[in-house]
Protein backbone atom coordinates (compact mmCIF):
# COMPACT_ATOMS: atom_id res chain seq x y z
CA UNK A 1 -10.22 17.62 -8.70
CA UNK A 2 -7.63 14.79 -7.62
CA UNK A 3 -10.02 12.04 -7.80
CA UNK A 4 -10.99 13.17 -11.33
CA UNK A 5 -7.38 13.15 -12.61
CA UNK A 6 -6.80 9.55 -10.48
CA UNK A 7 -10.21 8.77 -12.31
CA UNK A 8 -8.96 9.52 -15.78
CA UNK A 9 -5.77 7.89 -15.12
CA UNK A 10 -7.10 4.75 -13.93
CA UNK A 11 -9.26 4.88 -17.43
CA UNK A 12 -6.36 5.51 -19.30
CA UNK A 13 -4.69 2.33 -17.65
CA UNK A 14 -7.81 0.13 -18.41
CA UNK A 15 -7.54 1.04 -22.13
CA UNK A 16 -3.90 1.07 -22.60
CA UNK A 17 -3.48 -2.54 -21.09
CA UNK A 18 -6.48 -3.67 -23.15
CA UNK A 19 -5.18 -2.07 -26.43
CA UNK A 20 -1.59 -3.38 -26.00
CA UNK A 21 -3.51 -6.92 -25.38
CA UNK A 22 -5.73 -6.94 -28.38
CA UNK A 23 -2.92 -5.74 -30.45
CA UNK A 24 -0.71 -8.41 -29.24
CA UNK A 25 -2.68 -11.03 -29.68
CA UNK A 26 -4.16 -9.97 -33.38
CA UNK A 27 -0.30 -9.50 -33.99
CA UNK A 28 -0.77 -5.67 -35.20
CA UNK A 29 2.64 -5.63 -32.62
CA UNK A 30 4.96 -7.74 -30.79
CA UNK A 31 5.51 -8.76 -27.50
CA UNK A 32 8.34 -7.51 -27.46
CA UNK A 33 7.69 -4.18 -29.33
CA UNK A 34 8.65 -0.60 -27.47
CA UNK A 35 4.87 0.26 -28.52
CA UNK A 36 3.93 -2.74 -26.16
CA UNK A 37 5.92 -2.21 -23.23
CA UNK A 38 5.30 1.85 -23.12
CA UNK A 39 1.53 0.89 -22.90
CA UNK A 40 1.42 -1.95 -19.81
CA UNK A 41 3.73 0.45 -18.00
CA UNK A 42 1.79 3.50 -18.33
CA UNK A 43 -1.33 1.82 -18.08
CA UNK A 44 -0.20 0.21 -15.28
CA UNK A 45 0.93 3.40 -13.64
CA UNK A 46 -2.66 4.82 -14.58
CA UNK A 47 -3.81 1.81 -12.82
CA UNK A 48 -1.67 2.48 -9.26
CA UNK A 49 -2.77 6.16 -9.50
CA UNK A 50 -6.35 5.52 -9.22
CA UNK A 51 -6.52 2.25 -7.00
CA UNK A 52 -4.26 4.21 -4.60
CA UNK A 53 -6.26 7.29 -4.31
CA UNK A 54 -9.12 4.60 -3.64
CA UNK A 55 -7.16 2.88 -0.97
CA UNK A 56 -7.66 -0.06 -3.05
CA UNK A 57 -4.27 -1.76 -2.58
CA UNK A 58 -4.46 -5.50 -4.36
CA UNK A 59 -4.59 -3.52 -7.77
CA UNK A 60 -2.21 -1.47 -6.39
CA UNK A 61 0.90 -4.12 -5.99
CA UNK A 62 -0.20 -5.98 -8.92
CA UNK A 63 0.16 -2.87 -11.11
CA UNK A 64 3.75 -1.76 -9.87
CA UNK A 65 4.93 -5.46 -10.65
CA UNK A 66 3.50 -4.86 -13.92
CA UNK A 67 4.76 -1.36 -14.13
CA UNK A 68 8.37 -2.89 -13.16
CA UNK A 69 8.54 -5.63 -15.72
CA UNK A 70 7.80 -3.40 -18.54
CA UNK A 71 10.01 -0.64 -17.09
CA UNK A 72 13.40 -4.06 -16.99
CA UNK A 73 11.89 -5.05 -20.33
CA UNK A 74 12.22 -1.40 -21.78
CA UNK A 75 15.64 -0.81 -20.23
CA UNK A 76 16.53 -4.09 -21.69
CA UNK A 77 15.57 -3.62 -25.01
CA UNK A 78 16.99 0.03 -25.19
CA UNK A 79 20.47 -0.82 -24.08
């Protein structure tokens, strides 16, 4: 059962991260949009869940970087 849930998580990451970079890019949103930042940090986090349970570890620190820039950048543009 935990591998499923890390499995659907890590999914969930994939797609988030790709959706927040399409939209970006075909300027639907902004860099700098809440929208933006909420989706590379929980995709990200999807990301960690499921590369962890894998013992997978270079996606692993690459997504908590990610996870921790848009975690600043929403903290930033909330205060």
């Amino acid at each position: 059962m935990k591998n499923k849930i890390t499995e659907i998580l890590g999914w969930y990451g994939v797609v988030a991260i790709v959706a927040a970079y399409i939209m970006v890019t075909f300027s639907f949103i902004k860099p700098t949009d809440l929208l933006y930042l909420i989706l590379n940090g929980t995709g990200a986090v999807g990301i960690v869940a499921d590369a962890f349970n894998d013992k997978n570890y270079q996606p692993v620190v690459l997504n908590l970087i990610w996870a921790v820039v848009a975690i600043v950048a929403i903290i930033k543009l909330i205060i």
